[in-house]
Protein backbone atom coordinates (compact mmCIF):
# COMPACT_ATOMS: atom_id res chain seq x y z
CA UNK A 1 -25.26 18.76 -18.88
CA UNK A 2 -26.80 19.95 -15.48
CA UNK A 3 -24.75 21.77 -13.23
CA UNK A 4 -24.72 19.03 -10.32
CA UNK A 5 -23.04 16.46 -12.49
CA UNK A 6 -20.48 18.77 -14.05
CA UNK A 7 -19.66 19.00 -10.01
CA UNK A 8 -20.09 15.62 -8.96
CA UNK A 9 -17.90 14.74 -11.98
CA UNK A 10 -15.17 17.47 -11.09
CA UNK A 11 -15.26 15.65 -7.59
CA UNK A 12 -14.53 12.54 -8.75
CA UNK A 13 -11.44 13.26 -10.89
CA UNK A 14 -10.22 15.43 -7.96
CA UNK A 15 -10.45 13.16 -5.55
CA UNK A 16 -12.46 15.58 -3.44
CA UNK A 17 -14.18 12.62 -1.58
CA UNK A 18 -15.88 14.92 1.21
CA UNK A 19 -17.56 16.79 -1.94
CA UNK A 20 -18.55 13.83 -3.55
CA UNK A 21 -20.50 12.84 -0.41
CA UNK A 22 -21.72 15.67 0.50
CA UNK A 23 -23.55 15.65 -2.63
CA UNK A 24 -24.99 12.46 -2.62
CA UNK A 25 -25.98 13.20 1.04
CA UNK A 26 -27.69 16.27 -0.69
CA UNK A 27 -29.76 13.70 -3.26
CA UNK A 28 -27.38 14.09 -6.25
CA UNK A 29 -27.84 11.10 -8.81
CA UNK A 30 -24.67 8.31 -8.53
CA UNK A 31 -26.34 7.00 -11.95
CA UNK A 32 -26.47 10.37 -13.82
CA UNK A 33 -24.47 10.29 -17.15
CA UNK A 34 -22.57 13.30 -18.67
CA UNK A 35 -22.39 14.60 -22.27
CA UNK A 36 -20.56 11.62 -23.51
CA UNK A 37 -23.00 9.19 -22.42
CA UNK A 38 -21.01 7.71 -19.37
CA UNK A 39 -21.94 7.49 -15.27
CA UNK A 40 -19.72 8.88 -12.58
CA UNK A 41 -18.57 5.12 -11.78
CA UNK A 42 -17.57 4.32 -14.95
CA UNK A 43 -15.41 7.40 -15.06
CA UNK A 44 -13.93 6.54 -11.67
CA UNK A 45 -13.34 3.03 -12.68
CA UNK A 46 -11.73 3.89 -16.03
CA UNK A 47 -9.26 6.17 -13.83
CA UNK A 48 -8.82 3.49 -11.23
CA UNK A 49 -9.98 5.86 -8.37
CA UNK A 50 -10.76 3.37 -5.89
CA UNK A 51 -11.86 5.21 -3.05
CA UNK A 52 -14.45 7.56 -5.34
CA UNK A 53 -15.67 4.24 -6.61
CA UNK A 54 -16.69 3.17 -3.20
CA UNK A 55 -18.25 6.62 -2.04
CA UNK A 56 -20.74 5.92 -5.16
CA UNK A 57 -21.40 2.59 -4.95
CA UNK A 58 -21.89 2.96 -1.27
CA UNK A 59 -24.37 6.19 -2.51
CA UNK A 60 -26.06 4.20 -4.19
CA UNK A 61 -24.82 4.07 -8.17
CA UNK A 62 -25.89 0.95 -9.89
CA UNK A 63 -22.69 -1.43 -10.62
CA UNK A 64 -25.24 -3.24 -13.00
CA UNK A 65 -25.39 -1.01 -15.30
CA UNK A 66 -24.43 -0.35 -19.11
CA UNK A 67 -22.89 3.04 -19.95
C-alpha cells in the first residue's frame, strides 16, 4: 500500500479533516483502495464519520462506486 493512502487513511479515522484536505488539495486519490480492497469513503461511511465523508466526496471520491 503506497504511503499517501496509509496517510489519507490515518486522516480519516482521526478525524484530522485539515490533513485530509490538504491532501486532496495536493492531488491525493479520494478513490484509492487500501490492502483490503476498500476506498477511503467506504471506510468513513462504515465508521459513520460524517464530516470526513463530505471532505471526500466534495474531493472528488466517486459515491458510485463498488468496493
Amino acid at each position: 500500500m503506497p504511503d499517501d493512502i496509509l496517510v489519507a487513511r490515518g486522516a480519516c479515522l482521526s478525524d484530522h479533516h485539515d490533513l485530509l484536505r490538504f491532501l486532496l488539495s495536493l492531488g491525493a486519490n479520494p478513490d484509492a483502495k487500501g490492502s483490503g480492497g476498500l476506498t477511503l469513503l467506504t471506510i468513513a461511511s462504515q465508521d459513520g464519520r460524517l464530516e470526513t465523508m463530505k471532505i471526500l466526496i466534495d474531493g472528488g471520491a466517486r459515491v458510485d462506486g463498488i468496493d
